[in-house]
PDB file of N, CA and C in Angstrom:
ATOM      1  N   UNK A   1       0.848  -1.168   0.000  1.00  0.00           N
ATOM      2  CA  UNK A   1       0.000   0.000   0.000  1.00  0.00           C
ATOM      3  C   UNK A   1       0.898   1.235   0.000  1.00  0.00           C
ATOM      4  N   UNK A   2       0.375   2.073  -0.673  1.00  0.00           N
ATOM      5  CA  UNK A   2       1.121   3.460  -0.624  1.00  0.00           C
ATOM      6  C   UNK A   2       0.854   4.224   0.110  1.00  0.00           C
ATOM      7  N   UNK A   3       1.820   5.272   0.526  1.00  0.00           N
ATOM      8  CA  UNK A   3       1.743   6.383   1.302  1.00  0.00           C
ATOM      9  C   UNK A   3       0.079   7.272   1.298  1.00  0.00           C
ATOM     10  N   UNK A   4       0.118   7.239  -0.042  1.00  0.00           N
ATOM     11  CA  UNK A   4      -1.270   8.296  -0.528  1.00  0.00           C
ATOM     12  C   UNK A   4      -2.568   7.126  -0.277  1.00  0.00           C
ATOM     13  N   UNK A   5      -2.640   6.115  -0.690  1.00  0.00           N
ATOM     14  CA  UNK A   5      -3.246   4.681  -0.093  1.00  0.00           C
ATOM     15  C   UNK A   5      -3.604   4.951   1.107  1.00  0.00           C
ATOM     16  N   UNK A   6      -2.550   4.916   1.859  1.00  0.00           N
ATOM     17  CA  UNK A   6      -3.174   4.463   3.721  1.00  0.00           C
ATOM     18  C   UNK A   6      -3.477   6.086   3.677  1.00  0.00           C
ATOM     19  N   UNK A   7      -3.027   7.172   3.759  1.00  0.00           N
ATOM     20  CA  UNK A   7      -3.706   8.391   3.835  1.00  0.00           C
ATOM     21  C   UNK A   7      -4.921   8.618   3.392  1.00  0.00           C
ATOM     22  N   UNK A   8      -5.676   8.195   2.853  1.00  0.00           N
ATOM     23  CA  UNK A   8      -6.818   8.098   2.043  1.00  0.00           C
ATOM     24  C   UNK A   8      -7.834   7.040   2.869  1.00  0.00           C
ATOM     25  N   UNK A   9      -7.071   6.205   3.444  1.00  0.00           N
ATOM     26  CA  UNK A   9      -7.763   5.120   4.239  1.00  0.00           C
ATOM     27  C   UNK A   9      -7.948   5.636   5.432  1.00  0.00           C
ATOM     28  N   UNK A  10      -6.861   6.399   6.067  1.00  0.00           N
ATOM     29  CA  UNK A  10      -6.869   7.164   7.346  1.00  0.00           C
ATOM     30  C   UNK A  10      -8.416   8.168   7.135  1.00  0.00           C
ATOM     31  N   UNK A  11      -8.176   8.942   5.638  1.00  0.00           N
ATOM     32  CA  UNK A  11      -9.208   9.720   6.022  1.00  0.00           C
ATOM     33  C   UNK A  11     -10.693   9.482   5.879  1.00  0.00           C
ATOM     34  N   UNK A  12     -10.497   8.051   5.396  1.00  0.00           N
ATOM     35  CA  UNK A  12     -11.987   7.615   5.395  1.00  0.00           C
ATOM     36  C   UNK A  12     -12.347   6.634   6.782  1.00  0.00           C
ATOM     37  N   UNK A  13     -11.836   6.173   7.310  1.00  0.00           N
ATOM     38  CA  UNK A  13     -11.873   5.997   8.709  1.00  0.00           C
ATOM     39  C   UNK A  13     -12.407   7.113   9.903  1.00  0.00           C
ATOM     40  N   UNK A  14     -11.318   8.390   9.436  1.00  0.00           N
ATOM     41  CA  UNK A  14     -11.961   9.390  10.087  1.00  0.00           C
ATOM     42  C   UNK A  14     -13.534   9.648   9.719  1.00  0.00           C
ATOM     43  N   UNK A  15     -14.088   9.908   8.700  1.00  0.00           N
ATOM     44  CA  UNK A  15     -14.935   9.937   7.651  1.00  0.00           C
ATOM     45  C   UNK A  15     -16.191   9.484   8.840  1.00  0.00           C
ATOM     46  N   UNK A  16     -16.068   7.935   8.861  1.00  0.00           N
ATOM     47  CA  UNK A  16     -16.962   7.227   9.692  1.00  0.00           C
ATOM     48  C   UNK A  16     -17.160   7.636  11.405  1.00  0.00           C
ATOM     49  N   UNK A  17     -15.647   7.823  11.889  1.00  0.00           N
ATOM     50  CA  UNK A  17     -15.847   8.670  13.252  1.00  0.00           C
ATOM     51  C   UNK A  17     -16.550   9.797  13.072  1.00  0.00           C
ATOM     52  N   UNK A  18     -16.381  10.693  11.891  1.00  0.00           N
ATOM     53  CA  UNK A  18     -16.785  11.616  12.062  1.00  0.00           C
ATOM     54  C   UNK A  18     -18.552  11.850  12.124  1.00  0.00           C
ATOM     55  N   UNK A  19     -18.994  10.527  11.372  1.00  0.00           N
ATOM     56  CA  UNK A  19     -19.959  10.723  10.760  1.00  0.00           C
ATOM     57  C   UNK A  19     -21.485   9.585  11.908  1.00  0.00           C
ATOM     58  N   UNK A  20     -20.087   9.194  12.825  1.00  0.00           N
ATOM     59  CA  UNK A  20     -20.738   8.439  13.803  1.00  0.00           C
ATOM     60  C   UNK A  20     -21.561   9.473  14.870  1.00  0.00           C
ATOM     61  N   UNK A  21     -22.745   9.219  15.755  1.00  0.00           N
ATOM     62  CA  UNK A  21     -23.568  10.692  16.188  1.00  0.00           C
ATOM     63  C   UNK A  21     -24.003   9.912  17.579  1.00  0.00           C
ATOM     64  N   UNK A  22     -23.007   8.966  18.209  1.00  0.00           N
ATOM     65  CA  UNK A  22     -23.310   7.946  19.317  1.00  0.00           C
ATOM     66  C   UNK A  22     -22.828   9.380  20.663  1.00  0.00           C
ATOM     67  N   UNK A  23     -23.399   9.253  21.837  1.00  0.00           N
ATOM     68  CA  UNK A  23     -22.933   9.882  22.794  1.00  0.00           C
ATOM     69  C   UNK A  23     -21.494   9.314  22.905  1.00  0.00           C
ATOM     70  N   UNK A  24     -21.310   8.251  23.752  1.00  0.00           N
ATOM     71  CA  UNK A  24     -20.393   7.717  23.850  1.00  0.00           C
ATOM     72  C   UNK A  24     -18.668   8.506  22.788  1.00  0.00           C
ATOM     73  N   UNK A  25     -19.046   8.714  21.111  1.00  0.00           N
ATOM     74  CA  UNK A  25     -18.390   9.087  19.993  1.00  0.00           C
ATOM     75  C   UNK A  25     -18.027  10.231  20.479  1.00  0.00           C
ATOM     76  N   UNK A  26     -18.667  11.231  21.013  1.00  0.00           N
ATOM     77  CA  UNK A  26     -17.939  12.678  20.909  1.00  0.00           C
ATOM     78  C   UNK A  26     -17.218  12.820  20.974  1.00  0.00           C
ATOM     79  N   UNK A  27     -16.278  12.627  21.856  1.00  0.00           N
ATOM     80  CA  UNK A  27     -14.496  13.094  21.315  1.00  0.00           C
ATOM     81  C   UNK A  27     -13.945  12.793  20.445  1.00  0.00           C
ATOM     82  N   UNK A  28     -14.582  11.301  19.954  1.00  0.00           N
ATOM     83  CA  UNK A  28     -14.076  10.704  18.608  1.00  0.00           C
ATOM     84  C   UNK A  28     -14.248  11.364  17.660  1.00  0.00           C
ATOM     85  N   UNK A  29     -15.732  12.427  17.899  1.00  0.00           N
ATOM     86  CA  UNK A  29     -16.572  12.493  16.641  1.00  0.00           C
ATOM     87  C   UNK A  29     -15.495  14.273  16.335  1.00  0.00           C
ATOM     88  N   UNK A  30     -15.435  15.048  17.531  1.00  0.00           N
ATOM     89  CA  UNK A  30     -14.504  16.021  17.563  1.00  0.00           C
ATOM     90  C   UNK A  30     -13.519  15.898  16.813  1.00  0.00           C
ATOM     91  N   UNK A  31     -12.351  14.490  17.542  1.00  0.00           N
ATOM     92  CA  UNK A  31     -10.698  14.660  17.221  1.00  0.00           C
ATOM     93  C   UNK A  31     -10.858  14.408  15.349  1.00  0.00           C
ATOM     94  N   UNK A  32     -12.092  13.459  15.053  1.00  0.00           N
ATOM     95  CA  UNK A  32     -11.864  13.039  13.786  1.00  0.00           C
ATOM     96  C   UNK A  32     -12.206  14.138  12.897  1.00  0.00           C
ATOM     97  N   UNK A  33     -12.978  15.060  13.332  1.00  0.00           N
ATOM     98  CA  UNK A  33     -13.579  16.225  12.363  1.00  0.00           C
ATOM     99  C   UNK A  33     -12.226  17.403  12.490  1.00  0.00           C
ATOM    100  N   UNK A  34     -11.597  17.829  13.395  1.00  0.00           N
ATOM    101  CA  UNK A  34     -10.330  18.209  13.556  1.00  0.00           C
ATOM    102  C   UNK A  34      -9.242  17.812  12.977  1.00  0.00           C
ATOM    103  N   UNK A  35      -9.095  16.839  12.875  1.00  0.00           N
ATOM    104  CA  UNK A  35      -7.862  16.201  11.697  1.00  0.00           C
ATOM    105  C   UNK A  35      -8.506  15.856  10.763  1.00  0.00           C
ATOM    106  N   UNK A  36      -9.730  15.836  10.077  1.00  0.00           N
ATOM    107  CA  UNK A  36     -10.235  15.937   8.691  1.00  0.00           C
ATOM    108  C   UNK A  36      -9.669  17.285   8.177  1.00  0.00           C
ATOM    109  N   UNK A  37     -10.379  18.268   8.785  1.00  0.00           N
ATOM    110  CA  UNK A  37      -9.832  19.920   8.430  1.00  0.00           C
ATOM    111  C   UNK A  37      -8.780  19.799   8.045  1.00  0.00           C
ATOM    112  N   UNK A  38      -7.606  19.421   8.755  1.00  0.00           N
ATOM    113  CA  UNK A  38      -6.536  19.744   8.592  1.00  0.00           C
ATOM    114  C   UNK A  38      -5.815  18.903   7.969  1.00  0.00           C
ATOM    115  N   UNK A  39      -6.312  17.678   7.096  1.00  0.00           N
ATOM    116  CA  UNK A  39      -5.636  17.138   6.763  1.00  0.00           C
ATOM    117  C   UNK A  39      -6.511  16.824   4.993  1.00  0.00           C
ATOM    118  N   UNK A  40      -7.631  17.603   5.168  1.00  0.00           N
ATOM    119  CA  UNK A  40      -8.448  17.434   3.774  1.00  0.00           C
ATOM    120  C   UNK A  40      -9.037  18.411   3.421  1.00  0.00           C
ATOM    121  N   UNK A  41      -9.679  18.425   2.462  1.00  0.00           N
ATOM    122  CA  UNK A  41     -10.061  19.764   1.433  1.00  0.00           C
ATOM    123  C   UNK A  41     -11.693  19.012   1.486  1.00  0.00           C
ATOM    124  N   UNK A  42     -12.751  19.908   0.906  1.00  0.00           N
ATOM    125  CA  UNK A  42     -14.095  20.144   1.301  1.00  0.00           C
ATOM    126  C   UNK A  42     -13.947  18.819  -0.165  1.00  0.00           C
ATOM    127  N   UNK A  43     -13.226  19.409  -1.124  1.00  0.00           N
ATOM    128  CA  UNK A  43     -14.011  18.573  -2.344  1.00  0.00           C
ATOM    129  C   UNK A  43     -13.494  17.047  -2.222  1.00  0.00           C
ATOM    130  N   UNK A  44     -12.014  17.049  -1.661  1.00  0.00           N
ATOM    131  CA  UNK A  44     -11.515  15.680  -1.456  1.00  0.00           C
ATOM    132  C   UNK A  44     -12.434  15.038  -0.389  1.00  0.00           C
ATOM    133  N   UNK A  45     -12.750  15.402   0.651  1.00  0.00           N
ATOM    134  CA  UNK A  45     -13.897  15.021   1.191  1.00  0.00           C
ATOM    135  C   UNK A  45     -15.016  14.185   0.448  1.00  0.00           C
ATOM    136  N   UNK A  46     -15.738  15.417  -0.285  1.00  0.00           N
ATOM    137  CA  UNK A  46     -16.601  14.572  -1.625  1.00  0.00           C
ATOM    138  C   UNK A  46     -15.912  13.621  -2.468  1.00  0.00           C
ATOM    139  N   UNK A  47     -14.881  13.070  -2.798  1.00  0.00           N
ATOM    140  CA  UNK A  47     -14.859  12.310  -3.880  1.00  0.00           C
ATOM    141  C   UNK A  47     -14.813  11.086  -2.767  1.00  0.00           C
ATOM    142  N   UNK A  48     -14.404  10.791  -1.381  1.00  0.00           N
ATOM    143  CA  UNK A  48     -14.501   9.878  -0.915  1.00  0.00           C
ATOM    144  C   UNK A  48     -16.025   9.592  -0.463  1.00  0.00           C
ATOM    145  N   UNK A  49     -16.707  10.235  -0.584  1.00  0.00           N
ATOM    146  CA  UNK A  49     -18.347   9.839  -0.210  1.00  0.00           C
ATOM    147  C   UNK A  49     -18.902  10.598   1.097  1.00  0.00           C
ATOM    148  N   UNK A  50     -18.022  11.330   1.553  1.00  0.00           N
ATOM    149  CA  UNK A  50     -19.118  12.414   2.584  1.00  0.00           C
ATOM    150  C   UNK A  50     -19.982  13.141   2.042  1.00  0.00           C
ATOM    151  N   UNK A  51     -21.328  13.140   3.338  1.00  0.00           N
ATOM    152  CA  UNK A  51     -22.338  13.634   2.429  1.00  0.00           C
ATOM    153  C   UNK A  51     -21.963  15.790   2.993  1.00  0.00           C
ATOM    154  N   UNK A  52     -22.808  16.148   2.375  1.00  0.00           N
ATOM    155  CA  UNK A  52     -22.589  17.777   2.366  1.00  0.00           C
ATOM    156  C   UNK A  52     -22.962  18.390   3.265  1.00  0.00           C
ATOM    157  N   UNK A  53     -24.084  17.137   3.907  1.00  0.00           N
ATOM    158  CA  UNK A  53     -23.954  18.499   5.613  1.00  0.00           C
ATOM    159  C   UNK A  53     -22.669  17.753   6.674  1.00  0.00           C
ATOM    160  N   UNK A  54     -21.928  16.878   6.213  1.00  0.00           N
ATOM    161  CA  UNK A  54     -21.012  16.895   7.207  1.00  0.00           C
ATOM    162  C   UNK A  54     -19.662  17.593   6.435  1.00  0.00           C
ATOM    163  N   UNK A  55     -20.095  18.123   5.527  1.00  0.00           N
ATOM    164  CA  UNK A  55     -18.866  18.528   4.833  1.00  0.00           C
ATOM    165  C   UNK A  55     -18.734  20.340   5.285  1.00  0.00           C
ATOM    166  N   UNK A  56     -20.190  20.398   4.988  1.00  0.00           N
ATOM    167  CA  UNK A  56     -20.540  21.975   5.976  1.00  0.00           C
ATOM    168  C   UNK A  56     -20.266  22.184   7.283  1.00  0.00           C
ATOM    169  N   UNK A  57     -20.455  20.905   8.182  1.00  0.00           N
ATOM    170  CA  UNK A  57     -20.401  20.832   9.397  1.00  0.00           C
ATOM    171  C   UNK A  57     -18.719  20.931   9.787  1.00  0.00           C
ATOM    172  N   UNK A  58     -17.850  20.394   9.069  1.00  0.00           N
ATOM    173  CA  UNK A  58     -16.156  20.726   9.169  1.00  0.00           C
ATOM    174  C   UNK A  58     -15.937  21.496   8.921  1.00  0.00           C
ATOM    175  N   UNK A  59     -16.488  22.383   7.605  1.00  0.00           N
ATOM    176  CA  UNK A  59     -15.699  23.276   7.003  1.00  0.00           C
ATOM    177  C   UNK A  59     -16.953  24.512   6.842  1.00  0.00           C
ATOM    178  N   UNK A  60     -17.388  25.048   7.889  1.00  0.00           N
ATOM    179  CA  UNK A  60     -18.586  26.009   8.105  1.00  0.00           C
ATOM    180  C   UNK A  60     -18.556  27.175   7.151  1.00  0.00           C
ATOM    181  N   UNK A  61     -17.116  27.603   6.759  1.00  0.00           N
ATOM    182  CA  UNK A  61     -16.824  28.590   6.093  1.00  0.00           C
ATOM    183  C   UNK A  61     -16.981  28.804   4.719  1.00  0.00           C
ATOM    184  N   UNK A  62     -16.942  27.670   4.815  1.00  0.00           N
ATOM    185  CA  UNK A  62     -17.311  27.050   2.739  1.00  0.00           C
ATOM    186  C   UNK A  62     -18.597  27.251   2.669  1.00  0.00           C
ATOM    187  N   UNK A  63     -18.720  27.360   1.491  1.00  0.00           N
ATOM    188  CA  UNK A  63     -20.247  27.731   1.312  1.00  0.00           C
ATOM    189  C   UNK A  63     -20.376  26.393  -0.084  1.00  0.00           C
TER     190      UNK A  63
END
């Protein structure tokens, strides 16, 4: 697997924390939406399959 591979896997992992809405999740659901930001772009987001209100919900500023 490649570098860009497991990075891509990382961020779809996050993807699912992020997208998880369990009490228990919140910090998960936090740390993973926090290193999404910072480690992805609104549209790279979309090509892996997030839907657009969690894409709004990371990136509030985007329209």
């Amino acid at each position: 697997m490649t570098t860009e591979e497991r990075r891509l896997a990382t961020l779809r992992t996050l993807i699912e924390l992020a997208e998880g809405s369990s009490p228990q999740d919140c910090w998960d659901d936090s740390r993973a939406e926090e290193l999404l930001r910072s480690q992805s772009s609104p549209d790279e987001l979309r090509e892996l399959g997030m839907s657009e209100q969690m894409i709004r919900r990371i990136f509030p500023e985007q329209k």
